[in-house]
C-alpha atoms as a PDB file:
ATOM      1  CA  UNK A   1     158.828  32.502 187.603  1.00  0.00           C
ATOM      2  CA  UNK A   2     159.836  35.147 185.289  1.00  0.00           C
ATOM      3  CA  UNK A   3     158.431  38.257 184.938  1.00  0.00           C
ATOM      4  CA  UNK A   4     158.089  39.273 180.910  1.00  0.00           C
ATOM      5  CA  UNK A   5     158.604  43.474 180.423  1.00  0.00           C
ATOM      6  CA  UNK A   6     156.360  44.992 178.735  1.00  0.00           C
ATOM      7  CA  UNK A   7     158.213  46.211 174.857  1.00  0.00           C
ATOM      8  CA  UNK A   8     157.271  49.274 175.505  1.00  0.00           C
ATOM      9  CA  UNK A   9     159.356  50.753 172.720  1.00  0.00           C
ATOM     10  CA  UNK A  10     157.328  48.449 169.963  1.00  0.00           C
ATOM     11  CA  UNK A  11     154.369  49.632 171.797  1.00  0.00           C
ATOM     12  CA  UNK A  12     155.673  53.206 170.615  1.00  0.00           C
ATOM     13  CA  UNK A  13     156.042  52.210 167.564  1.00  0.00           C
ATOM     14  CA  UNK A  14     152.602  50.542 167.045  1.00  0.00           C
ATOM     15  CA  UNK A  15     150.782  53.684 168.230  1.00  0.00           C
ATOM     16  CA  UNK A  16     153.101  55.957 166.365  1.00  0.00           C
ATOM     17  CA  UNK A  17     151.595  53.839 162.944  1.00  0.00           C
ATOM     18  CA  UNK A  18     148.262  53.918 163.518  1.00  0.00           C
ATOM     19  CA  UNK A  19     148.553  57.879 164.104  1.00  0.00           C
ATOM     20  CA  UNK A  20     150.452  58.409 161.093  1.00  0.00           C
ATOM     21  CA  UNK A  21     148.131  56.150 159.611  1.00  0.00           C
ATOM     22  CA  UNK A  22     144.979  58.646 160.825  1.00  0.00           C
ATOM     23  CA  UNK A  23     146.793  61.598 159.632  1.00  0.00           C
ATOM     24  CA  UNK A  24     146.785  60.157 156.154  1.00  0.00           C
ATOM     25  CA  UNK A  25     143.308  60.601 155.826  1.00  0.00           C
ATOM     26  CA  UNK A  26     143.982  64.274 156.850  1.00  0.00           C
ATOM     27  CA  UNK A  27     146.629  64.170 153.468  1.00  0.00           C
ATOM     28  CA  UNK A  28     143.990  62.831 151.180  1.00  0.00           C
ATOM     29  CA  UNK A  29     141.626  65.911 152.580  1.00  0.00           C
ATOM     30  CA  UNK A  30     143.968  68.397 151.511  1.00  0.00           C
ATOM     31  CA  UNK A  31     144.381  66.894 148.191  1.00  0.00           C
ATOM     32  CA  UNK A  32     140.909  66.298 147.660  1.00  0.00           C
ATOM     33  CA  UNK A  33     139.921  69.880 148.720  1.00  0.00           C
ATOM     34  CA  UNK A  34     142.883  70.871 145.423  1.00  0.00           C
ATOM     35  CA  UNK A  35     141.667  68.418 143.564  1.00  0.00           C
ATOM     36  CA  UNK A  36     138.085  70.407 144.120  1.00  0.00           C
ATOM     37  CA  UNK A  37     139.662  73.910 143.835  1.00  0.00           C
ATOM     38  CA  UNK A  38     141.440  72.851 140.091  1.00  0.00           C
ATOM     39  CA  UNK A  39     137.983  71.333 138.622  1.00  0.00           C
ATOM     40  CA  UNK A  40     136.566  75.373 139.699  1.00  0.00           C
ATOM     41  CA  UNK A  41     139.251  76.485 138.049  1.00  0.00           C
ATOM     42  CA  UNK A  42     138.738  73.808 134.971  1.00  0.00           C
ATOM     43  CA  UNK A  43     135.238  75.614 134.611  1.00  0.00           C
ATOM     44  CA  UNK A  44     136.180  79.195 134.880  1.00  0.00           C
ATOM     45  CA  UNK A  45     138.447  78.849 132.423  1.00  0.00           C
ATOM     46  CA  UNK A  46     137.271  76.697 130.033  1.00  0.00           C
ATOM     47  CA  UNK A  47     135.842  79.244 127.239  1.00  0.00           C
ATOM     48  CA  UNK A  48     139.048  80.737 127.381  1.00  0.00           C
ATOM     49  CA  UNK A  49     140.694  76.946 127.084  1.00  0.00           C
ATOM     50  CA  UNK A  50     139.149  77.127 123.424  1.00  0.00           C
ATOM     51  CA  UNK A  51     139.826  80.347 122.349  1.00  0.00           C
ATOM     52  CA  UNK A  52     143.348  79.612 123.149  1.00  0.00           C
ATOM     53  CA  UNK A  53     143.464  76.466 121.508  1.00  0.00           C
ATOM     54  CA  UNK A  54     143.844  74.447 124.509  1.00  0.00           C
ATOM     55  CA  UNK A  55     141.041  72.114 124.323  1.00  0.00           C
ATOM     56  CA  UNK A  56     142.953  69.040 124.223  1.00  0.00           C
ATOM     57  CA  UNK A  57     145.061  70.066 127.207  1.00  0.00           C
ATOM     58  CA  UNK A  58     141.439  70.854 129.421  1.00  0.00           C
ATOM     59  CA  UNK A  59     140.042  67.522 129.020  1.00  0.00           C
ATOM     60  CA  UNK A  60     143.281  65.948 129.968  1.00  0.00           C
ATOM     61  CA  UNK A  61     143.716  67.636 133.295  1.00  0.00           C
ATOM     62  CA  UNK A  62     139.903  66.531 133.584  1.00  0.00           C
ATOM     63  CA  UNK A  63     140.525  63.063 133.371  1.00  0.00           C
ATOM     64  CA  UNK A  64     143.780  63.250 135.286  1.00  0.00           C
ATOM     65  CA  UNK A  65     141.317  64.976 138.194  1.00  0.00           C
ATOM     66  CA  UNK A  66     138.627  62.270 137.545  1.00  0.00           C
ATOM     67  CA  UNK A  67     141.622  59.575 137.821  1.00  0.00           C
ATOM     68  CA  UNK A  68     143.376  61.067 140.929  1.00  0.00           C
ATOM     69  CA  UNK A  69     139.827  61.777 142.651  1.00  0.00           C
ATOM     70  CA  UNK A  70     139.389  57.872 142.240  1.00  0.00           C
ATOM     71  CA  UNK A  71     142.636  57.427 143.991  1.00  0.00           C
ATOM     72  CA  UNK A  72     141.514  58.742 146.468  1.00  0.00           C
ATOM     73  CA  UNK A  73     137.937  57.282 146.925  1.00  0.00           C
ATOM     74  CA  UNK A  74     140.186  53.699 146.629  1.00  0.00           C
ATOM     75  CA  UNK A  75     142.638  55.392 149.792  1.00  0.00           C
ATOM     76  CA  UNK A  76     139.979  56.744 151.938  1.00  0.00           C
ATOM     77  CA  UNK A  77     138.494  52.880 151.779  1.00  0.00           C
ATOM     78  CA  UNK A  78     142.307  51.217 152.581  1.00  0.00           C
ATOM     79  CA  UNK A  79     143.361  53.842 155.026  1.00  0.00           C
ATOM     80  CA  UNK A  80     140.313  52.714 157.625  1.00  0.00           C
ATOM     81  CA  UNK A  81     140.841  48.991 156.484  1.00  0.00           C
ATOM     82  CA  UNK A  82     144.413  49.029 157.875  1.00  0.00           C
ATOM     83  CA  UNK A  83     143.382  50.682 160.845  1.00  0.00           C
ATOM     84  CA  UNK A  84     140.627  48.367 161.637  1.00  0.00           C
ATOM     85  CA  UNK A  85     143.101  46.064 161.265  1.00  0.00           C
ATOM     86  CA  UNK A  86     146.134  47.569 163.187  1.00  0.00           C
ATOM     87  CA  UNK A  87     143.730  48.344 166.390  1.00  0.00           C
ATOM     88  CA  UNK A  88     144.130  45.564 168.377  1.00  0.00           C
ATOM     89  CA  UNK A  89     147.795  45.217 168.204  1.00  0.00           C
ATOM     90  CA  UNK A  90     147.803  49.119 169.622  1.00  0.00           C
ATOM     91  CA  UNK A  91     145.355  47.668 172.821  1.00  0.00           C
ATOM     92  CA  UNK A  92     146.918  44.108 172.711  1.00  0.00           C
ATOM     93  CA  UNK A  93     150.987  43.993 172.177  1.00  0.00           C
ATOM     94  CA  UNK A  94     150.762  40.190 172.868  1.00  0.00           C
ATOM     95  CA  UNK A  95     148.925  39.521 169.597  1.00  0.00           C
ATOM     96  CA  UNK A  96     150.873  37.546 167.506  1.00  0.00           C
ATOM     97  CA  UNK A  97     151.889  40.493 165.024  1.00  0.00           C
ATOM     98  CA  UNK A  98     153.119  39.472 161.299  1.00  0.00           C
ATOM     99  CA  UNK A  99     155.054  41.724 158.947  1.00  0.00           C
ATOM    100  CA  UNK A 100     152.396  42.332 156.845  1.00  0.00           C
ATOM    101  CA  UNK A 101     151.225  45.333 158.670  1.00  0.00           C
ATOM    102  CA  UNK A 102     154.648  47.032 157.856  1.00  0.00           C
ATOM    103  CA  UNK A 103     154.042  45.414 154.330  1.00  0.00           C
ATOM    104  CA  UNK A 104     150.452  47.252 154.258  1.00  0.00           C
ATOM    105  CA  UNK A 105     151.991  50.803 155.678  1.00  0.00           C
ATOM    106  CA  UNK A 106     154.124  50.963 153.208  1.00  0.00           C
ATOM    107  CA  UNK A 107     151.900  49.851 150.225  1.00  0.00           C
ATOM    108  CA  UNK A 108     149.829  53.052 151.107  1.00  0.00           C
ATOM    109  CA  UNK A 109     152.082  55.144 151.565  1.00  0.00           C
ATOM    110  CA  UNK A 110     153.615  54.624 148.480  1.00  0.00           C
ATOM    111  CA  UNK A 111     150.426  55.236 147.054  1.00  0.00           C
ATOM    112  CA  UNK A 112     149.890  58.298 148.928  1.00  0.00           C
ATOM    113  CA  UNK A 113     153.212  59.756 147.722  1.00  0.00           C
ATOM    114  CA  UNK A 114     152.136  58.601 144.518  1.00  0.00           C
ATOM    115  CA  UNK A 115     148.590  60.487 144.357  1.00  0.00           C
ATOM    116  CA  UNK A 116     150.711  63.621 145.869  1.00  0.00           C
ATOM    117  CA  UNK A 117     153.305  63.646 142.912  1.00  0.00           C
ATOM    118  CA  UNK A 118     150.585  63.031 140.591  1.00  0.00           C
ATOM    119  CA  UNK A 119     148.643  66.417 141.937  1.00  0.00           C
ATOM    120  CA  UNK A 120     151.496  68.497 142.358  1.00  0.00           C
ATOM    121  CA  UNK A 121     152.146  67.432 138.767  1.00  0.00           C
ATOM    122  CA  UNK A 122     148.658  68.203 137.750  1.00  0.00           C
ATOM    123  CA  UNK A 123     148.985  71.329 139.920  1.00  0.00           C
ATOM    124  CA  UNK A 124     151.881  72.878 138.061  1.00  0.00           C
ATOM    125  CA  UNK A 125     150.464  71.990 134.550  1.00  0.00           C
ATOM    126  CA  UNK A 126     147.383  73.401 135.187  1.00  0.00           C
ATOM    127  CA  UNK A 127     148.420  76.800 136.448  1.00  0.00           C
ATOM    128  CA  UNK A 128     150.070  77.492 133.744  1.00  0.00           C
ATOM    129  CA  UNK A 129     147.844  76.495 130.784  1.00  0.00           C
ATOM    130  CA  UNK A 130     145.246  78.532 132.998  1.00  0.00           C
ATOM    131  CA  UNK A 131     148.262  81.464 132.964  1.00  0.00           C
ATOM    132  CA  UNK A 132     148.142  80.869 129.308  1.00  0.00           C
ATOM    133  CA  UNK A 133     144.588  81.245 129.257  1.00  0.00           C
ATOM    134  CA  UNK A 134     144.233  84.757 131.923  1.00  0.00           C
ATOM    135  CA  UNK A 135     147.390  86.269 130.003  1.00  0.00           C
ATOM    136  CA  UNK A 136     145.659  86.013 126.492  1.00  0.00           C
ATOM    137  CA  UNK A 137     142.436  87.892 128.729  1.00  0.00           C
ATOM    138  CA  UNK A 138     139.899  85.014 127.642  1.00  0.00           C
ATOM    139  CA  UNK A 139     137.404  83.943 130.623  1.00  0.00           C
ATOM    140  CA  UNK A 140     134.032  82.154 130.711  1.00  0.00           C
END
């Protein structure tokens, strides 16, 4: 009879995913707490916005918030799906395991990099139409 080691070093691996996987939702926090922060700072500002002629500009980072916050609504739902889903490989290595969990990983954290880029973008825009807006001295 033979004696079948335990892969401990997939075993690694599978609990290494399904942490990085949990600290993801920690990501989408963050962004969601700046995603908070720049719709405060969409209000503050927004008098000033018109008096500065940047009207247009406002309601565009509005509905680039309003898009990115539904990124993130759509995340926080696939982030526990795949973990659901990934859980009983992490207590049960002799599951037969397909590639589609590396498949899944990687589909959200492409769209996790994705949402990032898109805030940062947002991010840098913002700050300085709102620059724009505190140089000129124009607040709500």
């Amino acid at each position: 009879m033979t004696i079948v080691q335990p892969d401990t070093e997939l075993e690694y691996e599978i609990q290494e995913l399904y942490i990085l996987a949990k600290h993801r939702l920690q990501d989408i926090s963050f962004a969601e707490d700046e995603l908070h922060f720049f719709k405060n700072l969409l209000k503050k500002y927004q008098g000033g916005a018109a008096q500065t002629n940047l009207v247009a500009q406002w309601a565009q980072f509005s509905q680039k918030i309003d898009e990115q916050e539904q990124h993130i609504v759509q995340l926080k739902k696939a982030i526990p799906q795949f973990l659901e889903h990934l859980k009983p490989y992490v207590a049960d290595l002799k599951k037969a395991m397909s590639l589609n969990l590396l498949e899944q990983y990687n589909g959200l954290d492409h769209e996790i990099k994705a949402l990032f880029a898109a805030v940062k973008t947002t991010k840098k825009s913002l700050f300085a139409c709102a620059e724009t807006v505190i140089n000129a001295g124009l607040k709500n």
